[in-house]
N, C-alpha and C. Protein backbone atom coordinates (compact mmCIF):
# COMPACT_ATOMS: atom_id res chain seq x y z
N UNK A 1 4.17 5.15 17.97
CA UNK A 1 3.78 4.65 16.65
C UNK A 1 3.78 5.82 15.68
N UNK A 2 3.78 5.16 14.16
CA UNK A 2 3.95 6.96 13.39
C UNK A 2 2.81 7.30 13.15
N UNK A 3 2.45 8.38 12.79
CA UNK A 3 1.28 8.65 12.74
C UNK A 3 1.01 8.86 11.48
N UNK A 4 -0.18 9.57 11.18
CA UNK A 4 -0.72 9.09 9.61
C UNK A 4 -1.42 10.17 9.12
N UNK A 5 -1.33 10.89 8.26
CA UNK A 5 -1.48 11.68 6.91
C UNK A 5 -2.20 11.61 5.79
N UNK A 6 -3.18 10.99 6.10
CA UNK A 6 -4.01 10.85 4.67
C UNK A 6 -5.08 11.51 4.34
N UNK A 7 -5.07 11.88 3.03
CA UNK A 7 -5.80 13.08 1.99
C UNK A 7 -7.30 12.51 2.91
N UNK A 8 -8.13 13.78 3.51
CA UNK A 8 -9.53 13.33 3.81
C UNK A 8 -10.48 13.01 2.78
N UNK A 9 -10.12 13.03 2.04
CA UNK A 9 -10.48 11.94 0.40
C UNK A 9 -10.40 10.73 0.73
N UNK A 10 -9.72 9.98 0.68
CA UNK A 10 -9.52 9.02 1.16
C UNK A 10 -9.90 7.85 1.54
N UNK A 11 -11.13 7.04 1.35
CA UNK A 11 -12.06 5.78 2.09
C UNK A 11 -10.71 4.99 1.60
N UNK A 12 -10.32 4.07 2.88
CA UNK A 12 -9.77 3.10 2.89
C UNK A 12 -10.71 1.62 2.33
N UNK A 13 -10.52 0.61 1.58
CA UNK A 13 -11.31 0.12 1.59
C UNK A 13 -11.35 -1.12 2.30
N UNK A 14 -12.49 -1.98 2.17
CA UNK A 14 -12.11 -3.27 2.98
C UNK A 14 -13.25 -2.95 4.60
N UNK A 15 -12.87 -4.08 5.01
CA UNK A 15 -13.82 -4.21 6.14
C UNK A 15 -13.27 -3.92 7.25
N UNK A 16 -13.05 -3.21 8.35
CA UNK A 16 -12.37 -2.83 9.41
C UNK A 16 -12.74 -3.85 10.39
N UNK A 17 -11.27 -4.51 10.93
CA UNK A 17 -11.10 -5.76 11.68
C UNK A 17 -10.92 -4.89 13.47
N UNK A 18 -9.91 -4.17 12.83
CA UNK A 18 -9.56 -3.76 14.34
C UNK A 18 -9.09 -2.17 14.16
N UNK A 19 -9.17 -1.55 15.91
CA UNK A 19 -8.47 0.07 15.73
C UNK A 19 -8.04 -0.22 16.75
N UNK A 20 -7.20 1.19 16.73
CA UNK A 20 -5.66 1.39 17.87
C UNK A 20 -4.74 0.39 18.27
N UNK A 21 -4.41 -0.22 16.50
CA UNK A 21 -3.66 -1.29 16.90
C UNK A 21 -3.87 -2.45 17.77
N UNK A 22 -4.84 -2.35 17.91
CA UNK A 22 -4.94 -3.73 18.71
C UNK A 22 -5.20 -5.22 17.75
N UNK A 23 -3.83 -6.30 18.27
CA UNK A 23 -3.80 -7.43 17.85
C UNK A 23 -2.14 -7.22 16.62
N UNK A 24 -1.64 -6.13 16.72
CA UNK A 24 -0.17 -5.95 15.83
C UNK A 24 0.54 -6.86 16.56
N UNK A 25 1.35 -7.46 16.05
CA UNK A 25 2.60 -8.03 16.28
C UNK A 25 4.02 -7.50 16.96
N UNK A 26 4.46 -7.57 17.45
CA UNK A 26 5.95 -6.64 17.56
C UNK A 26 6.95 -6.72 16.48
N UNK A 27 6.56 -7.63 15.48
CA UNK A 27 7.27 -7.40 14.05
C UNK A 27 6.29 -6.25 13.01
N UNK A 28 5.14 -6.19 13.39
CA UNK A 28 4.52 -5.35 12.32
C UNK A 28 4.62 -4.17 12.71
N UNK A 29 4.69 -3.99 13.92
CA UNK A 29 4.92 -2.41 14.38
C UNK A 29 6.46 -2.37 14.25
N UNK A 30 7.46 -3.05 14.33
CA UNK A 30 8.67 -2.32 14.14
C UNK A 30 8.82 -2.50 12.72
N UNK A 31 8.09 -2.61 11.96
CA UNK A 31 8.35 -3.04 10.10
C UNK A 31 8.01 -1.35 10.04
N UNK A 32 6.62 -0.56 10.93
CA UNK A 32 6.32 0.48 10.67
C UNK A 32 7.42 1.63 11.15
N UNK A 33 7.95 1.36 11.94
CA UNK A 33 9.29 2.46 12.28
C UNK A 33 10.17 1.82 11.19
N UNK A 34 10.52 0.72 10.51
CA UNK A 34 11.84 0.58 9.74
C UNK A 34 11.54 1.11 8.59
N UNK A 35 10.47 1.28 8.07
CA UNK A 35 10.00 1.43 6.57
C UNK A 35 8.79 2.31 6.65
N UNK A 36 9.42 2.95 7.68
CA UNK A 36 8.34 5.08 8.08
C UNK A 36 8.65 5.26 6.39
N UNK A 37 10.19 5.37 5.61
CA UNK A 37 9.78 6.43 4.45
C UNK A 37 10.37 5.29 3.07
N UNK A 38 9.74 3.93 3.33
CA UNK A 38 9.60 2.85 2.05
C UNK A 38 9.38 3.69 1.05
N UNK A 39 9.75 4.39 -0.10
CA UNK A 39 8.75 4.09 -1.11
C UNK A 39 8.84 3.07 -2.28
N UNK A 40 9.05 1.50 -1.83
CA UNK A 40 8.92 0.61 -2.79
C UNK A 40 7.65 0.05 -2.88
N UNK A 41 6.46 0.75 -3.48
CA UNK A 41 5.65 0.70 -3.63
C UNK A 41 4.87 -0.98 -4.08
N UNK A 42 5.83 -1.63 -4.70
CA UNK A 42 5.85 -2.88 -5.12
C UNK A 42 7.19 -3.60 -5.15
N UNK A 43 6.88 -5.14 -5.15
CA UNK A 43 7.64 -5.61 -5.07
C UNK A 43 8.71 -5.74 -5.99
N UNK A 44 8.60 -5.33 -7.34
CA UNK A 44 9.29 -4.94 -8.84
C UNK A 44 9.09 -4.26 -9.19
N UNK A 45 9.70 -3.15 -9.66
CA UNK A 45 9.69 -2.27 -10.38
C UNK A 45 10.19 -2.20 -11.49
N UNK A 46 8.95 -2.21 -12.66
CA UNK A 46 8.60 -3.09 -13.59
C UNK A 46 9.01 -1.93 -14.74
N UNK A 47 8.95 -0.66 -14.52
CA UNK A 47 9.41 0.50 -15.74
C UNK A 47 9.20 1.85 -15.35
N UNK A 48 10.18 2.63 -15.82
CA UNK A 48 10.33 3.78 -15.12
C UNK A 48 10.57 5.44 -16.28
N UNK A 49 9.87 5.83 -16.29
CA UNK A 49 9.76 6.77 -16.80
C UNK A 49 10.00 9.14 -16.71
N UNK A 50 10.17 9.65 -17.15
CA UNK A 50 9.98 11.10 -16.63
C UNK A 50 8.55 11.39 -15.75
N UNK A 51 7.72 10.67 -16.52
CA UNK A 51 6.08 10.88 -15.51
C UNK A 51 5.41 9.37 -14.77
N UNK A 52 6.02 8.49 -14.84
CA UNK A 52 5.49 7.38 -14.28
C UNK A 52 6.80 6.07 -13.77
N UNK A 53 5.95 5.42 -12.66
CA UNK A 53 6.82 4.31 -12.51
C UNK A 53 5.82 3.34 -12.05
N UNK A 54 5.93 1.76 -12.72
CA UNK A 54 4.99 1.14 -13.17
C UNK A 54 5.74 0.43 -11.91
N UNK A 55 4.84 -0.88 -11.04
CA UNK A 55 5.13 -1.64 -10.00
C UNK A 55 4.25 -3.19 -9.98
N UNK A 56 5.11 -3.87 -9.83
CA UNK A 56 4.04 -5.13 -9.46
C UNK A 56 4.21 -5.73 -7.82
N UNK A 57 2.89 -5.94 -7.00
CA UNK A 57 3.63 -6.90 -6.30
C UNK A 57 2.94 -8.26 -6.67
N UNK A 58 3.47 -9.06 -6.08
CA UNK A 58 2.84 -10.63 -6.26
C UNK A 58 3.34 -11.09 -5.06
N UNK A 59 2.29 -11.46 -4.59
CA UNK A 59 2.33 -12.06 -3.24
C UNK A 59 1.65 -13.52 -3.26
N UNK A 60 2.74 -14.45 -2.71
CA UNK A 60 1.74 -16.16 -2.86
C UNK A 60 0.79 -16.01 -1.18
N UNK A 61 0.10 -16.68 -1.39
CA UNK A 61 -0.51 -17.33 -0.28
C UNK A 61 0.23 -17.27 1.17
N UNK A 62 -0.34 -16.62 1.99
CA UNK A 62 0.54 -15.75 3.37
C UNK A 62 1.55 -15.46 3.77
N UNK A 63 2.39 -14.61 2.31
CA UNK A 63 3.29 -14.03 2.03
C UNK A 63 2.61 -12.81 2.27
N UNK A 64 3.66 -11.26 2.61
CA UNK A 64 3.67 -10.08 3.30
C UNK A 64 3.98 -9.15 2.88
N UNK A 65 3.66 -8.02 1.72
CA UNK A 65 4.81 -7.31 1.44
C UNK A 65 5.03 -6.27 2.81
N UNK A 66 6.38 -5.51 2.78
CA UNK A 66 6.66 -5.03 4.23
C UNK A 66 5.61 -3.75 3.91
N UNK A 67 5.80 -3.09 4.91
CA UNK A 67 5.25 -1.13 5.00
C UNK A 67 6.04 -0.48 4.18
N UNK A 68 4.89 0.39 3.26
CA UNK A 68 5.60 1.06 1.96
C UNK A 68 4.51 2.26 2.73
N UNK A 69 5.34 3.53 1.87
CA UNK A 69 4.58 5.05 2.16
C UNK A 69 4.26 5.41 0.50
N UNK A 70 3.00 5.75 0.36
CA UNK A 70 3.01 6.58 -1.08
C UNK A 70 2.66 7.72 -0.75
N UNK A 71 3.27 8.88 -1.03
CA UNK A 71 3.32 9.89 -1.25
C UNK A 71 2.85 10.47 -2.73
N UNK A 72 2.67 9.91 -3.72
CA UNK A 72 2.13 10.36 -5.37
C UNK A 72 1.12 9.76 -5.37
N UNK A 73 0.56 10.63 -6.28
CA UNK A 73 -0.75 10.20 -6.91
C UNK A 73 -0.83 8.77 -7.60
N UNK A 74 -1.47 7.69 -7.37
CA UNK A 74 -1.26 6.87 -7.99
C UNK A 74 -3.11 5.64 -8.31
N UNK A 75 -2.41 4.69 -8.79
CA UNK A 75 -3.84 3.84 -9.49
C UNK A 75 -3.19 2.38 -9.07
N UNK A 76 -4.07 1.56 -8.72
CA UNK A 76 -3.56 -0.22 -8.86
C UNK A 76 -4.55 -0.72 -9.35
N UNK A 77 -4.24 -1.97 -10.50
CA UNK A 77 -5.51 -2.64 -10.66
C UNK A 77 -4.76 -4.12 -9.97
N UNK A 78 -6.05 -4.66 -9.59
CA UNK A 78 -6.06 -6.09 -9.43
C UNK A 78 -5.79 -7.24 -10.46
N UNK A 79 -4.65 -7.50 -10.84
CA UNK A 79 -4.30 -8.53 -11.90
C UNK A 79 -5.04 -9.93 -11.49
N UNK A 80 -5.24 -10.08 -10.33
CA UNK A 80 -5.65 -11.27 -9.76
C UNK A 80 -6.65 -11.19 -8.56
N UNK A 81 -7.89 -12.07 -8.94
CA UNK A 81 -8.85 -11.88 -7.61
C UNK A 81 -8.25 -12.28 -6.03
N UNK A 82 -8.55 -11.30 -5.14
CA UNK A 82 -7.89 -12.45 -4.24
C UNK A 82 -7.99 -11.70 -2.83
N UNK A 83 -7.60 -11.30 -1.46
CA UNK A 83 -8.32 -11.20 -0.18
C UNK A 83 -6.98 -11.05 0.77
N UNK A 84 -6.47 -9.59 0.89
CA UNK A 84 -5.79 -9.22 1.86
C UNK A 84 -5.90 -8.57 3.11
N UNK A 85 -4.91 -8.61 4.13
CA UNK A 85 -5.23 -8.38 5.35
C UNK A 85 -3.83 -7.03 5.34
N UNK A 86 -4.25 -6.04 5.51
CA UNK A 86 -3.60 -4.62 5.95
C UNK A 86 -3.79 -3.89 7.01
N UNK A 87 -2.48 -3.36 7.16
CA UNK A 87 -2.27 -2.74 8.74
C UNK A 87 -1.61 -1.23 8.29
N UNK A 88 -2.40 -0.51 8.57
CA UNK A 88 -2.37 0.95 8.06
C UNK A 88 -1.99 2.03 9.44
N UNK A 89 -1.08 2.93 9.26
CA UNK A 89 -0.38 3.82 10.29
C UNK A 89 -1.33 4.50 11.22
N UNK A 90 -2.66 4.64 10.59
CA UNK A 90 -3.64 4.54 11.36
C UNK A 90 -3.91 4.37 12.39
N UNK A 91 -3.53 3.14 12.92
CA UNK A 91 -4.10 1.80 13.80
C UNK A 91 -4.39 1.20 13.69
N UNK A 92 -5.63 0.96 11.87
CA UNK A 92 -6.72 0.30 12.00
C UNK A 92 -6.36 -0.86 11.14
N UNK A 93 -6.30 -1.96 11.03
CA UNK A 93 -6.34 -3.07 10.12
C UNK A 93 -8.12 -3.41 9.54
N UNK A 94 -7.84 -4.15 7.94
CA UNK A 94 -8.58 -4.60 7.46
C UNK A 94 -8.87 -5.38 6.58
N UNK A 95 -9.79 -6.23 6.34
CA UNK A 95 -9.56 -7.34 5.58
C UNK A 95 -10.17 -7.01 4.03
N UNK A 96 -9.53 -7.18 2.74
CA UNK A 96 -10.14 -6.35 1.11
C UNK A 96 -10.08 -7.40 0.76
N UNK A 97 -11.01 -7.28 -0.13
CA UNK A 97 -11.82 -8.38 -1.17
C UNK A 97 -11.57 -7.64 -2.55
N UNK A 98 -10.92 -8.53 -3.82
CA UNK A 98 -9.93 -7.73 -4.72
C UNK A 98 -10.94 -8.40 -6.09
N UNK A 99 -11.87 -7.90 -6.64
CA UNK A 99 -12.41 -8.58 -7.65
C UNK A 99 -11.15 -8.76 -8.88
N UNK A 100 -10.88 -9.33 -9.68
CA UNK A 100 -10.16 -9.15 -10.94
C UNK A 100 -10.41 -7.83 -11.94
N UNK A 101 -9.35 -7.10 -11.96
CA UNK A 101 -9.70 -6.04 -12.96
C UNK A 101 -10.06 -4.95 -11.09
N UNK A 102 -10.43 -4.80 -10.32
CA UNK A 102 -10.00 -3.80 -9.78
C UNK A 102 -9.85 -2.88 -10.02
N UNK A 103 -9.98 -1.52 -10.04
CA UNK A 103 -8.69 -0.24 -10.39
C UNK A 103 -9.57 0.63 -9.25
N UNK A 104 -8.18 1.14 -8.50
CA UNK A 104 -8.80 2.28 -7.39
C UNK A 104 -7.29 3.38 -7.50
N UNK A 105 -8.36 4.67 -7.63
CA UNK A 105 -7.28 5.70 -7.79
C UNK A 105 -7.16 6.63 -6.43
N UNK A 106 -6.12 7.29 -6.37
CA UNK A 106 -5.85 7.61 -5.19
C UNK A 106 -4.86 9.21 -5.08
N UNK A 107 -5.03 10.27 -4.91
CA UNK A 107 -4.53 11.44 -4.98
C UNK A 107 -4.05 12.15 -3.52
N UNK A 108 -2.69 12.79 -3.51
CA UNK A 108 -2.23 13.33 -2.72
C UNK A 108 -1.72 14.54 -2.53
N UNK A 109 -2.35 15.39 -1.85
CA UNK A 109 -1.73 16.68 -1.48
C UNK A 109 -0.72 16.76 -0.85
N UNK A 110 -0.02 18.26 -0.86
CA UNK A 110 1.25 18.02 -0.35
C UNK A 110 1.45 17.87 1.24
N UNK A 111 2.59 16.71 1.44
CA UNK A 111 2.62 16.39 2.65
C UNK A 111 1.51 15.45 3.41
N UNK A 112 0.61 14.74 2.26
CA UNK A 112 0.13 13.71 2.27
C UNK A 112 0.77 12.83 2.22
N UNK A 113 0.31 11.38 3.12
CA UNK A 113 0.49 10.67 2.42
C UNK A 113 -0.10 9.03 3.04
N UNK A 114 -0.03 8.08 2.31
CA UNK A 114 -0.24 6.52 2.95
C UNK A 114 0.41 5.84 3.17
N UNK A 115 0.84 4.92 4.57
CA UNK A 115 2.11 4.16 5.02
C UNK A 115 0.91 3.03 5.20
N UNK A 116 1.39 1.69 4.78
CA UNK A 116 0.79 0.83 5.20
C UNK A 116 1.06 -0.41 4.37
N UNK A 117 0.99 -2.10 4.90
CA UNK A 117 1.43 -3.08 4.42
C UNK A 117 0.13 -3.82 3.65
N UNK A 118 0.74 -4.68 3.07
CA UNK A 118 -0.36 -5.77 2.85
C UNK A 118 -0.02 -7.12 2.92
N UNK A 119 -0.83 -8.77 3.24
CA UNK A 119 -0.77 -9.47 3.34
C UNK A 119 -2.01 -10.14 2.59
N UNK A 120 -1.17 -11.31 1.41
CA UNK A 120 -1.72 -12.09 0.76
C UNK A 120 -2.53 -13.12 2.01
N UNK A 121 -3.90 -13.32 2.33
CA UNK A 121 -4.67 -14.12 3.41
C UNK A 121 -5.52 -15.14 2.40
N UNK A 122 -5.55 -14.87 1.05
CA UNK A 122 -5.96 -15.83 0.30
C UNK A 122 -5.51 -17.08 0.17
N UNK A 123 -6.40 -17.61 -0.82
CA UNK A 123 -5.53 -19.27 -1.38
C UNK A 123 -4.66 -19.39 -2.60
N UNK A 124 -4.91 -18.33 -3.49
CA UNK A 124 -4.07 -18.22 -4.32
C UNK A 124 -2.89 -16.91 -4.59
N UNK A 125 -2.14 -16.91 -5.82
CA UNK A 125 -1.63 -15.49 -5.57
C UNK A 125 -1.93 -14.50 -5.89
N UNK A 126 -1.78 -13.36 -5.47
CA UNK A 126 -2.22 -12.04 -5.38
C UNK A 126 -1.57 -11.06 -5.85
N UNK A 127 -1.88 -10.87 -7.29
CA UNK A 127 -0.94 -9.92 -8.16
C UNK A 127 -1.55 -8.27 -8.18
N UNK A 128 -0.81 -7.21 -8.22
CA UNK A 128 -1.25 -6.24 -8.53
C UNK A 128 -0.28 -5.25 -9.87
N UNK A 129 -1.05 -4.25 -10.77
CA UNK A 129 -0.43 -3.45 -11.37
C UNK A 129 -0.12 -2.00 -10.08
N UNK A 130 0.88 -1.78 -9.88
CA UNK A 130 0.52 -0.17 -9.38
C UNK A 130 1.09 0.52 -10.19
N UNK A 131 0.76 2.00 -10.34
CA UNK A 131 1.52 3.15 -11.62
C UNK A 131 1.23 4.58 -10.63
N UNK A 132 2.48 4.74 -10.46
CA UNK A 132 2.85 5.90 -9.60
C UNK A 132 2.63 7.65 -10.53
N UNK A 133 2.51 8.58 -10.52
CA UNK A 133 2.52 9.41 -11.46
C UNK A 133 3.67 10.28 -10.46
N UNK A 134 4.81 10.55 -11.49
CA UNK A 134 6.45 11.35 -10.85
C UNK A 134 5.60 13.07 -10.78
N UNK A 135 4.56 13.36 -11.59
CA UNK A 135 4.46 14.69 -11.90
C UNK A 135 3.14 15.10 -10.18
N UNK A 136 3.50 14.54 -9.28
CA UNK A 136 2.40 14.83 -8.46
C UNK A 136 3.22 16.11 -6.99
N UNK A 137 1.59 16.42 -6.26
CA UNK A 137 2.25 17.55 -5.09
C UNK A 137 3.71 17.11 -4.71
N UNK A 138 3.64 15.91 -4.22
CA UNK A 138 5.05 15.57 -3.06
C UNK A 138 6.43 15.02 -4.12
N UNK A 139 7.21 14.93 -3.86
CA UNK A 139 8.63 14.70 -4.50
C UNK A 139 8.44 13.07 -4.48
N UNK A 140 9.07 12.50 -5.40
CA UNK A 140 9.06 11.41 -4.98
C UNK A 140 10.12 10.60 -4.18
N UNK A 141 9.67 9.37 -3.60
CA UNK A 141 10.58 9.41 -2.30
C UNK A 141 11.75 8.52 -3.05
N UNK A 142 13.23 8.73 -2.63
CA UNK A 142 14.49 7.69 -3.25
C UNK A 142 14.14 6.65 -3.15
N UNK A 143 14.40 6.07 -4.22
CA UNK A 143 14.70 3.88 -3.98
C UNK A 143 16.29 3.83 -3.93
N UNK A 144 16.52 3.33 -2.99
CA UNK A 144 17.92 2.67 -2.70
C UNK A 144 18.02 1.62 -3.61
């Protein structure tokens, strides 16, 4: 499994369901070897700039986005209230509770970084802003 890199800054949030992988799928663990160096941070990429690149995902009702890695410093707010289930390189999965308006910021040193998916487990859909900052420690990673 890959292993995981994250700034000891860091509180993941959400309620911890499970560790050492126990209860992954054999599609969620090979999503984590196919998309080790994702950085499509969202599902659109909504505007792109010299110091920023703005992202949305929107996820309906137990829809998945795959395993993304962020490597930059970045912020998401919650466009929409709503209750996902994530599986982080970690091992550990957990279930987040997303009030509306949200915003959690998140910083990375070099050779940091966060690999991990999310899944819309709500009833409705589950929108987010993310905004990447280009000017951070690590390079940012190519979009194909």
């Amino acid at each position: 499994m890959i292993s995981s890199n994250l700034p000891s800054d860091i509180a993941l949030a959400g309620e911890l369901v499970a560790e050492n992988f126990e209860g992954w799928s054999d599609e969620v663990k090979a999503d984590f070897e196919r998309y080790e160096f994702d950085g499509h941070v969202g599902s659109r990429l909504l505007s792109q700039n010299e110091r920023v690149r703005v992202w949305e995902i929107h996820l309906a009702p137990g829809q998945r986005w795959h395993v993304h890695r962020h490597v930059l410093d970045y912020f998401w707010t919650a466009v929409t209230a709503g209750k996902s289930l994530q599986h982080t390189a970690d091992g550990t999965t957990r279930i987040v509770e997303y009030p509306q308006g949200e915003t959690r910021h998140y910083s990375f040193g070099e050779g940091e970084f966060l690999l991990h998916d999310i899944q819309n487990i709500g009833d409705e859909d589950l929108i987010f802003t993310t905004v990447e900052h280009l000017d951070s420690a690590n390079a940012p990673l190519p979009l194909d």
